[in-house]
PDB file of N, CA and C in Angstrom:
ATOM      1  N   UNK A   1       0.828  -1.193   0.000  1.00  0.00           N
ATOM      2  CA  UNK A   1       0.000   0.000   0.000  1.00  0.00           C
ATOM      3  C   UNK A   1       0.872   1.257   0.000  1.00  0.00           C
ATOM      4  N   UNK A   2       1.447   1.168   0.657  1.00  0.00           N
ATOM      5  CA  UNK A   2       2.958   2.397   0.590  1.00  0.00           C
ATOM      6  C   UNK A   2       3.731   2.629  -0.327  1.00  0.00           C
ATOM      7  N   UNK A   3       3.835   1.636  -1.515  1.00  0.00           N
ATOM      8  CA  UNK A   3       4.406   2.123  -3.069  1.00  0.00           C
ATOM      9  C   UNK A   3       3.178   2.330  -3.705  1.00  0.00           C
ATOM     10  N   UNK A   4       2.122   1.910  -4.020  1.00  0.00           N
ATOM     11  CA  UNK A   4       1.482   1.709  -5.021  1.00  0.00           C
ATOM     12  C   UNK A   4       0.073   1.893  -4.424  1.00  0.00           C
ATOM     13  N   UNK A   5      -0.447   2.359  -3.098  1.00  0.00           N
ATOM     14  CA  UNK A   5      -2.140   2.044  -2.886  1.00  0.00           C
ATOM     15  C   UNK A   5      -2.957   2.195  -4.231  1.00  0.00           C
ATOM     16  N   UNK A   6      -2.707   3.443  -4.886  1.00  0.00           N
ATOM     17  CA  UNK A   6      -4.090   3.169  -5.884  1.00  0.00           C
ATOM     18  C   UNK A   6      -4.451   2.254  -6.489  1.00  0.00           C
ATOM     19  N   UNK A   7      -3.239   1.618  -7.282  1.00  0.00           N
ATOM     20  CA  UNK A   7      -3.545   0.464  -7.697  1.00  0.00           C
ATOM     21  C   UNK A   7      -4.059  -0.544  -7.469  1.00  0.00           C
ATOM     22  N   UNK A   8      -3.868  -0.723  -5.717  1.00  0.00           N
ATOM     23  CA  UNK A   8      -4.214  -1.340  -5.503  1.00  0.00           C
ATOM     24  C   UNK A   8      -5.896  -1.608  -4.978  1.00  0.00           C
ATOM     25  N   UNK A   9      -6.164  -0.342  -4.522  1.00  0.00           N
ATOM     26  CA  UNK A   9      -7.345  -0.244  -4.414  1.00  0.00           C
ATOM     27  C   UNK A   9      -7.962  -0.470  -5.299  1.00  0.00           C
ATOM     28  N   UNK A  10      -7.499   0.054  -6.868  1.00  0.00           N
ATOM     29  CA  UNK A  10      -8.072   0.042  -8.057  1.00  0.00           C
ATOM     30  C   UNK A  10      -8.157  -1.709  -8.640  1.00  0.00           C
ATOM     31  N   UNK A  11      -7.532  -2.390  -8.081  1.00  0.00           N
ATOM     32  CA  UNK A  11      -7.533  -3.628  -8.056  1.00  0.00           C
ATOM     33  C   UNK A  11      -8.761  -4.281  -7.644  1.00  0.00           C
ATOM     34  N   UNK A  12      -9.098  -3.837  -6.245  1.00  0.00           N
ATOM     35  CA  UNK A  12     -10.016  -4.255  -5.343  1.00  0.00           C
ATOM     36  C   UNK A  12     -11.408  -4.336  -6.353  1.00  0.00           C
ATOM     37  N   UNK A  13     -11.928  -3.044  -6.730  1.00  0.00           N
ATOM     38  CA  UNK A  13     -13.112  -2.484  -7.370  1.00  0.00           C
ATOM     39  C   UNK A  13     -13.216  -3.564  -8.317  1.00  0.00           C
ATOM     40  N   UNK A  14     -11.933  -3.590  -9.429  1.00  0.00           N
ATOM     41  CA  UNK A  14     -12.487  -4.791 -10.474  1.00  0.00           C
ATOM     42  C   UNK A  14     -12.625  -5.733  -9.806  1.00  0.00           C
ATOM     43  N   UNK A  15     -11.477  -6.640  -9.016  1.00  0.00           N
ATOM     44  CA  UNK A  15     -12.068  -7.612  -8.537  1.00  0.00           C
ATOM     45  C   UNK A  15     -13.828  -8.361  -8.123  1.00  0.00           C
ATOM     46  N   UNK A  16     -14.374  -6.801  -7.652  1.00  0.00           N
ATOM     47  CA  UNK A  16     -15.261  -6.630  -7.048  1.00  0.00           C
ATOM     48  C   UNK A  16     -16.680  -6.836  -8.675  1.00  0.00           C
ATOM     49  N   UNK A  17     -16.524  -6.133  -9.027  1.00  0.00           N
ATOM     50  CA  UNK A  17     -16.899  -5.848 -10.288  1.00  0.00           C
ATOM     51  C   UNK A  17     -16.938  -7.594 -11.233  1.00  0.00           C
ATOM     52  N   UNK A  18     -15.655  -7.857 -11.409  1.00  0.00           N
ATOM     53  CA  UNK A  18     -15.702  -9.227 -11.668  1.00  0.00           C
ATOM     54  C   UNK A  18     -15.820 -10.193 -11.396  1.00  0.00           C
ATOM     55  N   UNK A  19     -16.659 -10.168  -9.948  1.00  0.00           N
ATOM     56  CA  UNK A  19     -16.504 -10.956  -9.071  1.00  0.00           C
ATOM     57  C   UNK A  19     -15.375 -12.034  -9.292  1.00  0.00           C
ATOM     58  N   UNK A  20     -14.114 -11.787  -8.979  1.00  0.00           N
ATOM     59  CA  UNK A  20     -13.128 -12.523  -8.938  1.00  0.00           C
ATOM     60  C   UNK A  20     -12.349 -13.046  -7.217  1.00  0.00           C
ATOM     61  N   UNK A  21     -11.920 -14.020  -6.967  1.00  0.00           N
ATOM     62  CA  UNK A  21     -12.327 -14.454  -5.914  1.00  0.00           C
ATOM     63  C   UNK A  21     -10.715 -14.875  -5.667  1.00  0.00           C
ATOM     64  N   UNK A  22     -10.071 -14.660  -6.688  1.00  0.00           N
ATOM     65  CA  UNK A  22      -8.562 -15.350  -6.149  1.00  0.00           C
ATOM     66  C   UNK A  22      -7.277 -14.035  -6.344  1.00  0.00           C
ATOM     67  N   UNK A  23      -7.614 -13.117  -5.091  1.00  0.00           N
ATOM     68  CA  UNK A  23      -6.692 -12.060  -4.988  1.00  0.00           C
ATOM     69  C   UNK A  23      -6.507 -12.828  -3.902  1.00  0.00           C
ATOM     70  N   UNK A  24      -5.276 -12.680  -3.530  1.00  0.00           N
ATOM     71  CA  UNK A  24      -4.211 -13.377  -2.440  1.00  0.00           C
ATOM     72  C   UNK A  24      -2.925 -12.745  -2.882  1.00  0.00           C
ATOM     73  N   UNK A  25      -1.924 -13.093  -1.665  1.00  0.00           N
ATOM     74  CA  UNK A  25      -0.957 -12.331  -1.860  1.00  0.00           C
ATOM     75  C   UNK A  25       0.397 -12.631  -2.760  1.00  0.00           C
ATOM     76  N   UNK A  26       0.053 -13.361  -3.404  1.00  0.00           N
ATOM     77  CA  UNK A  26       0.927 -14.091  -4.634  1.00  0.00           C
ATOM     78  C   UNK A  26       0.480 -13.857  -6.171  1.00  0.00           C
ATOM     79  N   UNK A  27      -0.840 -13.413  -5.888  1.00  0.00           N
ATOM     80  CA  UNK A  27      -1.646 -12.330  -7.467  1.00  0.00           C
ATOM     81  C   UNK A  27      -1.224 -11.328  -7.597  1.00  0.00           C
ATOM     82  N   UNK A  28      -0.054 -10.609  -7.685  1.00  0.00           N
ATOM     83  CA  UNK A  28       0.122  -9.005  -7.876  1.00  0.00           C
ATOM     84  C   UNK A  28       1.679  -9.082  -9.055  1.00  0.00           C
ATOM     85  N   UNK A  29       1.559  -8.260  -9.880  1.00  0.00           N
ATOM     86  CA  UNK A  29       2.723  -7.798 -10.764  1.00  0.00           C
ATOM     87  C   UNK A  29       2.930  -6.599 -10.204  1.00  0.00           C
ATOM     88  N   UNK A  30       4.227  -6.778 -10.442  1.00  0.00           N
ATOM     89  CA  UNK A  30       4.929  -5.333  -9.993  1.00  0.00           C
ATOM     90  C   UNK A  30       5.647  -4.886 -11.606  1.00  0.00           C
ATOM     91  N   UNK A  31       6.273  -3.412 -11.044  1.00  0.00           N
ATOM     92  CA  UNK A  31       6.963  -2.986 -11.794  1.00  0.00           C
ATOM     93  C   UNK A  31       7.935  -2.675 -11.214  1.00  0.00           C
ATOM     94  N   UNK A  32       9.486  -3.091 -11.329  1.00  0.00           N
ATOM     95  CA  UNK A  32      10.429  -2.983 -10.641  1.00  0.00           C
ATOM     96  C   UNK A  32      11.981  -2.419 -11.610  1.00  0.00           C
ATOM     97  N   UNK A  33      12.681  -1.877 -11.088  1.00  0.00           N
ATOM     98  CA  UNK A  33      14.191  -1.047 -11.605  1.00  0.00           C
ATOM     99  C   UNK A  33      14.904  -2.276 -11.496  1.00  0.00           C
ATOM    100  N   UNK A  34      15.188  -2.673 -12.837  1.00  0.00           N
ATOM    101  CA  UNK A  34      15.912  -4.165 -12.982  1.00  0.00           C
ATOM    102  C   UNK A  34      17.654  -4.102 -12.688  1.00  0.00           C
ATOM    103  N   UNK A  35      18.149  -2.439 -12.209  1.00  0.00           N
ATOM    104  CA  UNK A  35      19.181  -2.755 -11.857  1.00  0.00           C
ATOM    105  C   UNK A  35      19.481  -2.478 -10.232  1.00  0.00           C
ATOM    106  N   UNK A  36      18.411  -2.176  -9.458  1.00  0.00           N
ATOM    107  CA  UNK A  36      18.066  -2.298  -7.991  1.00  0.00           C
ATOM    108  C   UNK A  36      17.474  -3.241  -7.519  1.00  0.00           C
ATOM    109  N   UNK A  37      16.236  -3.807  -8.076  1.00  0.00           N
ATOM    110  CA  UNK A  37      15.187  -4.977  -7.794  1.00  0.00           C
ATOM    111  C   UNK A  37      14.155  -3.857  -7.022  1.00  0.00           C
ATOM    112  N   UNK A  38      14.542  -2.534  -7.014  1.00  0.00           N
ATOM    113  CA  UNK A  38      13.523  -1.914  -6.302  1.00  0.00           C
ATOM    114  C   UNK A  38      12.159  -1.743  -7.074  1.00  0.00           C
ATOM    115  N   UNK A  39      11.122  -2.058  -5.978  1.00  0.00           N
ATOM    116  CA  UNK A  39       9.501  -2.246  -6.651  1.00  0.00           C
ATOM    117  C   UNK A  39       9.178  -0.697  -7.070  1.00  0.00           C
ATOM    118  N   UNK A  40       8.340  -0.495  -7.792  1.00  0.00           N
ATOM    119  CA  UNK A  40       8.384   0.905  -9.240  1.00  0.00           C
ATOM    120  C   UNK A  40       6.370   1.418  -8.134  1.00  0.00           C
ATOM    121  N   UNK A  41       5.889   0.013  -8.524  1.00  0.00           N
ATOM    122  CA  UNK A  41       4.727   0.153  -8.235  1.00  0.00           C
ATOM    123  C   UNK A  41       3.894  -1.297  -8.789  1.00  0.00           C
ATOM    124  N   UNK A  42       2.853  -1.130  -8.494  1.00  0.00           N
ATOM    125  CA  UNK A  42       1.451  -2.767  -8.813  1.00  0.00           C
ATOM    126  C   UNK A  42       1.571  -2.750 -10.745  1.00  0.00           C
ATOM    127  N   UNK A  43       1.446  -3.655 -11.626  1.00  0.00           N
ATOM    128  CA  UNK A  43       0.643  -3.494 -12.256  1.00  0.00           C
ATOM    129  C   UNK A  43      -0.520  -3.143 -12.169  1.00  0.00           C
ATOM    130  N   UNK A  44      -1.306  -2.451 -12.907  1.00  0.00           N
ATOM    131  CA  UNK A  44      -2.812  -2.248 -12.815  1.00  0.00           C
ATOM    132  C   UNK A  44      -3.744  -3.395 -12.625  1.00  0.00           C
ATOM    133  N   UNK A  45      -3.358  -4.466 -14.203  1.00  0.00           N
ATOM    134  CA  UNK A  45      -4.607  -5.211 -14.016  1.00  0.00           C
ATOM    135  C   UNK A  45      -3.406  -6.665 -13.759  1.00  0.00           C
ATOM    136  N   UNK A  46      -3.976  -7.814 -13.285  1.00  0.00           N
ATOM    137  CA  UNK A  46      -3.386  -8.939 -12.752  1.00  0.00           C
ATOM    138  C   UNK A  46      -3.708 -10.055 -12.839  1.00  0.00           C
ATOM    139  N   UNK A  47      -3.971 -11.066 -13.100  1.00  0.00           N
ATOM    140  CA  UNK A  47      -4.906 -12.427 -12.956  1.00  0.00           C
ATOM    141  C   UNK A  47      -5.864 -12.465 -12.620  1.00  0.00           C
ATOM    142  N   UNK A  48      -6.527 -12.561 -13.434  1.00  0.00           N
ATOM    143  CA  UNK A  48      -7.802 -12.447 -13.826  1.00  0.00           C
ATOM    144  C   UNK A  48      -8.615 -13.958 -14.405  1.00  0.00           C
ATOM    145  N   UNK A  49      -7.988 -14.606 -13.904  1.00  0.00           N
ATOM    146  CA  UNK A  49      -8.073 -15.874 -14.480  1.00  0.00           C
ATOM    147  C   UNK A  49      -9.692 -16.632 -13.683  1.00  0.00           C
ATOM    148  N   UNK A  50      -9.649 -16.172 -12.416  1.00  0.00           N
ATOM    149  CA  UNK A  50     -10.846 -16.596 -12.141  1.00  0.00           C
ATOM    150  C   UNK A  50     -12.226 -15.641 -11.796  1.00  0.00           C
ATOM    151  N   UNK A  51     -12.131 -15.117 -12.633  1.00  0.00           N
ATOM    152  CA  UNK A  51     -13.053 -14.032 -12.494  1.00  0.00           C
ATOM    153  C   UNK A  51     -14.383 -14.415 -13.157  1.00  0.00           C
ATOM    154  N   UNK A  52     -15.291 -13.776 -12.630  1.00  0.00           N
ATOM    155  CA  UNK A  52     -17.040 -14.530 -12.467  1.00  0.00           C
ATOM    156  C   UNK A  52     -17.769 -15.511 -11.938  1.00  0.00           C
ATOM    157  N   UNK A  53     -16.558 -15.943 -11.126  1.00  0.00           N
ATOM    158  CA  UNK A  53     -16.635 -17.454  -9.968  1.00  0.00           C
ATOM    159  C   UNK A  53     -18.429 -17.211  -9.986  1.00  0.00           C
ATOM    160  N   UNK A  54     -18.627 -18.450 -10.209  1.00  0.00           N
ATOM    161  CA  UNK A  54     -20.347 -18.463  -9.785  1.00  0.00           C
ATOM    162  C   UNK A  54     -20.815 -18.155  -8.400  1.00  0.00           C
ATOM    163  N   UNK A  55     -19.959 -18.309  -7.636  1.00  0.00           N
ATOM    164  CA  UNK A  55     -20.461 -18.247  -6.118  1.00  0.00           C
ATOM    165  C   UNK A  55     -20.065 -17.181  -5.862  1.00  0.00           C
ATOM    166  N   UNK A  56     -19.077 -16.121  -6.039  1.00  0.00           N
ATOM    167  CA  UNK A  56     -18.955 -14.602  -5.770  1.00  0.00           C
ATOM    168  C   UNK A  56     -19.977 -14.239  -6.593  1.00  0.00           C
ATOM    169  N   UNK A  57     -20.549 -14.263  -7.651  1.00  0.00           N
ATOM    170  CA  UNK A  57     -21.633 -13.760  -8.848  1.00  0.00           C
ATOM    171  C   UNK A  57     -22.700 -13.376  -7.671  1.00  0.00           C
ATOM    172  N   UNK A  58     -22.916 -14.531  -6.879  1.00  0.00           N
ATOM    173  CA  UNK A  58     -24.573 -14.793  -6.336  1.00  0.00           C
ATOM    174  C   UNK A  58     -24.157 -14.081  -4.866  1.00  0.00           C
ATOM    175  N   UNK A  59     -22.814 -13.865  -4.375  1.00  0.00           N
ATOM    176  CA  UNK A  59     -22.770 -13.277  -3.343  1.00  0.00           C
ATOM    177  C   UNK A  59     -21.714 -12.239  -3.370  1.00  0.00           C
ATOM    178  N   UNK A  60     -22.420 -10.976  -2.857  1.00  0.00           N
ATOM    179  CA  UNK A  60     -21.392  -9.662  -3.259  1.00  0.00           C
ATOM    180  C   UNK A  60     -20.876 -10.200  -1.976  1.00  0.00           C
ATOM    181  N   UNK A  61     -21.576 -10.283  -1.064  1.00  0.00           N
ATOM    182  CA  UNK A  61     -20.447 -10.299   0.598  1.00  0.00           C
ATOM    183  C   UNK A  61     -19.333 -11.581   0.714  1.00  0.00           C
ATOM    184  N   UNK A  62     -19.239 -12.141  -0.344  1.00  0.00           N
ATOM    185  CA  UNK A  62     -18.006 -13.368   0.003  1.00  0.00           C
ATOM    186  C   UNK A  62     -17.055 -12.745   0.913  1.00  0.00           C
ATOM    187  N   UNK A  63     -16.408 -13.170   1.483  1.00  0.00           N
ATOM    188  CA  UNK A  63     -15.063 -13.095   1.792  1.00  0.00           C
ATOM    189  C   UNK A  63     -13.984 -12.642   1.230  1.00  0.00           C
ATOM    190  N   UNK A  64     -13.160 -11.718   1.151  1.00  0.00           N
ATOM    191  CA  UNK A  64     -11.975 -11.251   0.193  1.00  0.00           C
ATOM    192  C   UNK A  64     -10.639 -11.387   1.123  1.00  0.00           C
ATOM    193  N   UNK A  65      -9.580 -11.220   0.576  1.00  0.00           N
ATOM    194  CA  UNK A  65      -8.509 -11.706   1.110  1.00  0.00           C
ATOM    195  C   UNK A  65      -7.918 -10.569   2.052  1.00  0.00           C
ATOM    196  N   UNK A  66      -8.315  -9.371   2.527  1.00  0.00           N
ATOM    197  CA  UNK A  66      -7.853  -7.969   2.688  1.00  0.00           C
ATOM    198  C   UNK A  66      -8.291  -8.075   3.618  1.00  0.00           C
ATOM    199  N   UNK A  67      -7.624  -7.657   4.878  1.00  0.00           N
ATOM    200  CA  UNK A  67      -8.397  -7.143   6.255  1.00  0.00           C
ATOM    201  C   UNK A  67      -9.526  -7.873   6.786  1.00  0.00           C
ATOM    202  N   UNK A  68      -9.791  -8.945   6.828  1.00  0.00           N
ATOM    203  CA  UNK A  68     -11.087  -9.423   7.111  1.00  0.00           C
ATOM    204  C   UNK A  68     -12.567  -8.517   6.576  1.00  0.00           C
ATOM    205  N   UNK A  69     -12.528  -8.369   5.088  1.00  0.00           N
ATOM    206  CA  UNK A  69     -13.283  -7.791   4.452  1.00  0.00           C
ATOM    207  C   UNK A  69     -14.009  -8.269   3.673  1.00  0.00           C
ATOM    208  N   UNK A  70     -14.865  -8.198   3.689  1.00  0.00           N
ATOM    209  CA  UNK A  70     -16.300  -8.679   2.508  1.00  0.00           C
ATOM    210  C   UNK A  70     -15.432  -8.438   0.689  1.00  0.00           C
ATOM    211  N   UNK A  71     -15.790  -8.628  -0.072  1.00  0.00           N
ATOM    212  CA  UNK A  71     -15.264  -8.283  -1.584  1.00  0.00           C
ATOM    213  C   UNK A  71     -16.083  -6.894  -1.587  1.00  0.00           C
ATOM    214  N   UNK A  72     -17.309  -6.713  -1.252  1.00  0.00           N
ATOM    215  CA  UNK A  72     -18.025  -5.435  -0.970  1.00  0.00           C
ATOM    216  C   UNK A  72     -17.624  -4.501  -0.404  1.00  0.00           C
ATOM    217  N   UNK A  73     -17.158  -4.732   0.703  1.00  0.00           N
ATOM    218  CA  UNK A  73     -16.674  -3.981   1.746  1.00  0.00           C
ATOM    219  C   UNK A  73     -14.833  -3.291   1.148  1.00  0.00           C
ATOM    220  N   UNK A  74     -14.732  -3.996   0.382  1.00  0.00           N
ATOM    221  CA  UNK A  74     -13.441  -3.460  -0.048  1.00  0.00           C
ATOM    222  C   UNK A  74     -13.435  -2.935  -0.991  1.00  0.00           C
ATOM    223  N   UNK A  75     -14.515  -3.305  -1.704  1.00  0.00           N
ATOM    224  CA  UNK A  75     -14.720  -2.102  -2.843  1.00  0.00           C
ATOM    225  C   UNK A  75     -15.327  -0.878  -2.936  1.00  0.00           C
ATOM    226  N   UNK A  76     -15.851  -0.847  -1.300  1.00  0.00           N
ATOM    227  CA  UNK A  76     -16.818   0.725  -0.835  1.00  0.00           C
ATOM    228  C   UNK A  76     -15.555   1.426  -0.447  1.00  0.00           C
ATOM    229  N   UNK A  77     -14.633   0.813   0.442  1.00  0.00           N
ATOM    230  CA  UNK A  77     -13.599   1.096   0.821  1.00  0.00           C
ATOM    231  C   UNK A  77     -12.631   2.238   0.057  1.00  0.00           C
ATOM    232  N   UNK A  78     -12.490   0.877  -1.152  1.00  0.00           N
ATOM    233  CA  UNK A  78     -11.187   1.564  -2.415  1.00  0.00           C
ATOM    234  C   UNK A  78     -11.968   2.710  -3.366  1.00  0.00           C
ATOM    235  N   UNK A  79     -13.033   2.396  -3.005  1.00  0.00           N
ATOM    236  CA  UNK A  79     -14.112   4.034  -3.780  1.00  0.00           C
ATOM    237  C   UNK A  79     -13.937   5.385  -3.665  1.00  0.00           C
ATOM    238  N   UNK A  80     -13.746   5.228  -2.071  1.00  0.00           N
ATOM    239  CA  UNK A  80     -14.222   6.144  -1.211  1.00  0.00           C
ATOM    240  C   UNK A  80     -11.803   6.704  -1.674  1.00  0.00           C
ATOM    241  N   UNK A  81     -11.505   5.928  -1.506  1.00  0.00           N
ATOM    242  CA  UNK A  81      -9.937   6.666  -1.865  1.00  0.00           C
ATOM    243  C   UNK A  81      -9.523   7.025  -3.507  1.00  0.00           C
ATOM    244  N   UNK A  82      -9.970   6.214  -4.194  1.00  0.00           N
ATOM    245  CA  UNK A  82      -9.441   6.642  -5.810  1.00  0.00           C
ATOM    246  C   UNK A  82     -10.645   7.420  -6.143  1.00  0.00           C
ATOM    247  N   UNK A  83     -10.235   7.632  -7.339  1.00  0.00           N
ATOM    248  CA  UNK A  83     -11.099   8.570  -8.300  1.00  0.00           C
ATOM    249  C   UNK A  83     -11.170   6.872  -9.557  1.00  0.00           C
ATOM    250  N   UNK A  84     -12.316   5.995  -9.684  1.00  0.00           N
ATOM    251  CA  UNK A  84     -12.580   5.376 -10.440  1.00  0.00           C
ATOM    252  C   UNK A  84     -13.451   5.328 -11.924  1.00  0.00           C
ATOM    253  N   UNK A  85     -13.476   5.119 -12.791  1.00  0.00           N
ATOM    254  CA  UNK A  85     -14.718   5.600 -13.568  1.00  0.00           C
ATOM    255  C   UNK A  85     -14.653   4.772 -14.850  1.00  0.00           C
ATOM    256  N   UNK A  86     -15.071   4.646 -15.570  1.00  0.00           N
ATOM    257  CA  UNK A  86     -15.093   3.912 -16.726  1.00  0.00           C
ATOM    258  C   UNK A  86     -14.647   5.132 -17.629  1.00  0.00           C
ATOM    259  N   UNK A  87     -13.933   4.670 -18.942  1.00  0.00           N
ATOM    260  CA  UNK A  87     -13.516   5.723 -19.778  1.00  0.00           C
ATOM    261  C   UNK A  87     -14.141   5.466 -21.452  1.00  0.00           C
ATOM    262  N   UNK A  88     -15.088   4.688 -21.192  1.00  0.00           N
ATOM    263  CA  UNK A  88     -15.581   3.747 -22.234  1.00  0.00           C
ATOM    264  C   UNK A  88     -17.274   3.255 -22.324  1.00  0.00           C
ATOM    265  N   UNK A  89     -18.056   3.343 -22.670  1.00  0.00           N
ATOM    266  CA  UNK A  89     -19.241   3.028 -22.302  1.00  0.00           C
ATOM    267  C   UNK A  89     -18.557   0.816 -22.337  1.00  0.00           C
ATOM    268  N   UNK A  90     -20.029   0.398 -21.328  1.00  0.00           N
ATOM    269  CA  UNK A  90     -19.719  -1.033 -21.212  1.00  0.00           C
ATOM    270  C   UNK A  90     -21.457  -1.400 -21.528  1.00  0.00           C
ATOM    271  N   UNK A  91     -21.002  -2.532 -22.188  1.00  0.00           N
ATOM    272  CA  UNK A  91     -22.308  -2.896 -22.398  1.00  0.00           C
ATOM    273  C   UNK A  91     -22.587  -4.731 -22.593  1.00  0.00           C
ATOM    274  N   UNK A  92     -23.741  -5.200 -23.254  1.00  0.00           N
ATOM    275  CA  UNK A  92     -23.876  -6.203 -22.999  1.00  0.00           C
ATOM    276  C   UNK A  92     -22.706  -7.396 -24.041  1.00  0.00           C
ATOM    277  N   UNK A  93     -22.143  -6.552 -25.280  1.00  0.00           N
ATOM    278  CA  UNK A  93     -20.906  -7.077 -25.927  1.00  0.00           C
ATOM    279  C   UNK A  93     -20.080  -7.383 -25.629  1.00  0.00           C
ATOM    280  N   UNK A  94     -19.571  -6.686 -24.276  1.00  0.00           N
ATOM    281  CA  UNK A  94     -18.569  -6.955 -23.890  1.00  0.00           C
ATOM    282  C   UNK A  94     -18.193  -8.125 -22.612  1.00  0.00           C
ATOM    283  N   UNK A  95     -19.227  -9.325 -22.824  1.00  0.00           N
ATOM    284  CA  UNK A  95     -19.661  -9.778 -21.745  1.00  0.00           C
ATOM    285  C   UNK A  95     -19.249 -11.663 -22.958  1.00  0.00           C
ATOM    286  N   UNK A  96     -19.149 -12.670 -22.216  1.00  0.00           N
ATOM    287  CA  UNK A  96     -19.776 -14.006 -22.735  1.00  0.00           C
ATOM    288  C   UNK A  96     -20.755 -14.038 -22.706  1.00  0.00           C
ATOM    289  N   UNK A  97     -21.105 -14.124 -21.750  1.00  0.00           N
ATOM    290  CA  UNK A  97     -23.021 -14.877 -20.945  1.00  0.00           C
ATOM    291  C   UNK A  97     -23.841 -13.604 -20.528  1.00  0.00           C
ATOM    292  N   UNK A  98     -24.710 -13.773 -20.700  1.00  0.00           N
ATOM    293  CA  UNK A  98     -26.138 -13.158 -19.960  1.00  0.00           C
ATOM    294  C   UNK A  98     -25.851 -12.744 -18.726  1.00  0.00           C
ATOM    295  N   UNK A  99     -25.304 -13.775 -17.628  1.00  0.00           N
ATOM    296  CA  UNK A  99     -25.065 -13.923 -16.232  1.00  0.00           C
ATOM    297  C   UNK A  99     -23.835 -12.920 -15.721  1.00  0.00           C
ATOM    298  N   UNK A 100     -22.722 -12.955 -17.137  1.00  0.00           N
ATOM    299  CA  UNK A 100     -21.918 -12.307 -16.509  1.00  0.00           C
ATOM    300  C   UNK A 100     -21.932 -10.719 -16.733  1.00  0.00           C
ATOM    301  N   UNK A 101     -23.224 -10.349 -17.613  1.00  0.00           N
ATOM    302  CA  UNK A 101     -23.319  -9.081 -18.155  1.00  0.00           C
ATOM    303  C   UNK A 101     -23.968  -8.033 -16.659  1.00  0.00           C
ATOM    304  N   UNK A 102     -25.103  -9.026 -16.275  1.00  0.00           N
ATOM    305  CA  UNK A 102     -25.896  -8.773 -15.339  1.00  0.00           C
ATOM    306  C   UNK A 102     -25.319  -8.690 -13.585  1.00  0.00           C
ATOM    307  N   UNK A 103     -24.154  -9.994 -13.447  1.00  0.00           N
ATOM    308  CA  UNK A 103     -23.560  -8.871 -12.358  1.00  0.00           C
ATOM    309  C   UNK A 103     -22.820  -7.940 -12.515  1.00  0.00           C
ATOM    310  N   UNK A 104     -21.868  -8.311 -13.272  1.00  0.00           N
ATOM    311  CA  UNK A 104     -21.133  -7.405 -13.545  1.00  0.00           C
ATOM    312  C   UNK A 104     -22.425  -5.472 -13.454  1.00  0.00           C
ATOM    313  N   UNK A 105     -23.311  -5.647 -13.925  1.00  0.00           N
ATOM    314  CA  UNK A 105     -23.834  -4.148 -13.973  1.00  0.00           C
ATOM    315  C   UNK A 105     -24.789  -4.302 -12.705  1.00  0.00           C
ATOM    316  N   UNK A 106     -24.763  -4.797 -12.297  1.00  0.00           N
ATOM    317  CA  UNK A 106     -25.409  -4.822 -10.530  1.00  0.00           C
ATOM    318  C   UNK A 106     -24.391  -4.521  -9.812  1.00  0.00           C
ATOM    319  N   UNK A 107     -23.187  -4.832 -10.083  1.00  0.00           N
ATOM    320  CA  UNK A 107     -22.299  -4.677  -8.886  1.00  0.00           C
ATOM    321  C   UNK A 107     -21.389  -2.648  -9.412  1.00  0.00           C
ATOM    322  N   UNK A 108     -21.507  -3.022 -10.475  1.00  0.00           N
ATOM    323  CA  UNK A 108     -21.526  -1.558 -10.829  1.00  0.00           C
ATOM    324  C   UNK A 108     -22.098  -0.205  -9.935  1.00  0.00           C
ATOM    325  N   UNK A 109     -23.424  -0.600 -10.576  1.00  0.00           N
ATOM    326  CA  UNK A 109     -24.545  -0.057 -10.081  1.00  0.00           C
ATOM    327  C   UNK A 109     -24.505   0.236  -8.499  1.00  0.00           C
ATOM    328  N   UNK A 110     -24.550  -0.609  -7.842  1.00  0.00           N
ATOM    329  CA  UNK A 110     -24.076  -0.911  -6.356  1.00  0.00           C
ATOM    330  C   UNK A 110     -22.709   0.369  -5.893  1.00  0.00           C
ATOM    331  N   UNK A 111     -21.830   0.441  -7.315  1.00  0.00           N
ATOM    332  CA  UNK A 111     -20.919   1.118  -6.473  1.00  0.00           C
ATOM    333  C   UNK A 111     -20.877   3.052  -7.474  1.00  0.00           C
ATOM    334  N   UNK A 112     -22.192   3.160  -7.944  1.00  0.00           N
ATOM    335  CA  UNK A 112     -22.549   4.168  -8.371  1.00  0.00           C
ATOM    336  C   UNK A 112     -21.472   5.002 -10.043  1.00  0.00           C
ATOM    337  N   UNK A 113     -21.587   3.543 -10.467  1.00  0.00           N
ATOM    338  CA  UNK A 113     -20.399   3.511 -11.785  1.00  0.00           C
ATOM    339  C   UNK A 113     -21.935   3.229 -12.876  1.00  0.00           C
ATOM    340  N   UNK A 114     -21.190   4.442 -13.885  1.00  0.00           N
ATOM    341  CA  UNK A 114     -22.432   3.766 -15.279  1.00  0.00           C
ATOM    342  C   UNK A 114     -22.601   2.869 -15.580  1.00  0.00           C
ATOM    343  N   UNK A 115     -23.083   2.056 -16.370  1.00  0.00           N
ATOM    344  CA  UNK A 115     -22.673   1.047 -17.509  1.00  0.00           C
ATOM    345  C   UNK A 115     -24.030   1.497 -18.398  1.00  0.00           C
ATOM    346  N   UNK A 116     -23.212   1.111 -19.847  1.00  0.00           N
ATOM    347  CA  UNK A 116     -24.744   1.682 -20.703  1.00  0.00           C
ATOM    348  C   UNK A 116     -25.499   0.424 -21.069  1.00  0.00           C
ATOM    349  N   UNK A 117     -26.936   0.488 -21.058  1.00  0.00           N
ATOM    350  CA  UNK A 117     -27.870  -0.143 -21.682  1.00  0.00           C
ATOM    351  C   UNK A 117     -28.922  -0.585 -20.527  1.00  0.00           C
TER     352      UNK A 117
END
C-alpha cells in the first residue's frame, strides 16, 4: 500500500466488479528497476483468471482476502480513496453470458459507476 495504494485499491473495485475471488498475496505484478530490484509500483490489471466465480456472482459479501473484508466492503472502501470511472461506455458485448453481463452491472450499479444499456 505504501508504493502503489491506488492500484491497488483500483484492483479491489475490479475484482469486485468481476466478481473474482482469487486475490491473495501471490496475485500481484509489480513494476520494478531491474538494476536495484527496487519495486516501481502494482501493475494495474493482474490475474484475472478466475473471475465470475459463480459463487462470488450470487454473493457480493463473500469473503476477500484484505483485512477481514467482505469483496463489498473493499470495494466501498477503495471508492471512497481513488477517483474510479469507466472511460468507455460497457455494455452487454462486452460480456460471454447473460449472467456475466448482469452482475457485472449490478455490482456496478451498487458502487454508483455507469454502464450503458
Amino acid at each position: 500500500m505504501e508504493i502503489d495504494g491506488e492500484s491497488i485499491y483500483k484492483m479491489w473495485i475490479v475484482d469486485f466488479l468481476i466478481s473474482n475471488r482469487d486475490r491473495h498475496g501471490q496475485n500481484w505484478g509489480f513494476y520494478y528497476d531491474t538494476e536495484t530490484m527496487e519495486i516501481l509500483g502494482c501493475h494495474p490489471l493482474f490475474d484475472h483468471n478466475n473471475a465470475f466465480d459463480i459463487d462470488f456472482m450470487r454473493d457480493m459479501d463473500a469473503p476477500y482476502q484484505f483485512g477481514e473484508m467482505t469483496i463489498r466492503q473493499a470495494a466501498r472502501k477503495a471508492m471512497e480513496q481513488v477517483d474510479f470511472h469507466f472511460t468507455a461506455p460497457v455494455g452487454r458485448e462486452d460480456f460471454i453470458t447473460e449472467r456475466q453481463y448482469k452482475s457485472f452491472r449490478k455490482r456496478a450499479e451498487y458502487l454508483g459507476l455507469w454502464v450503458e444499456g
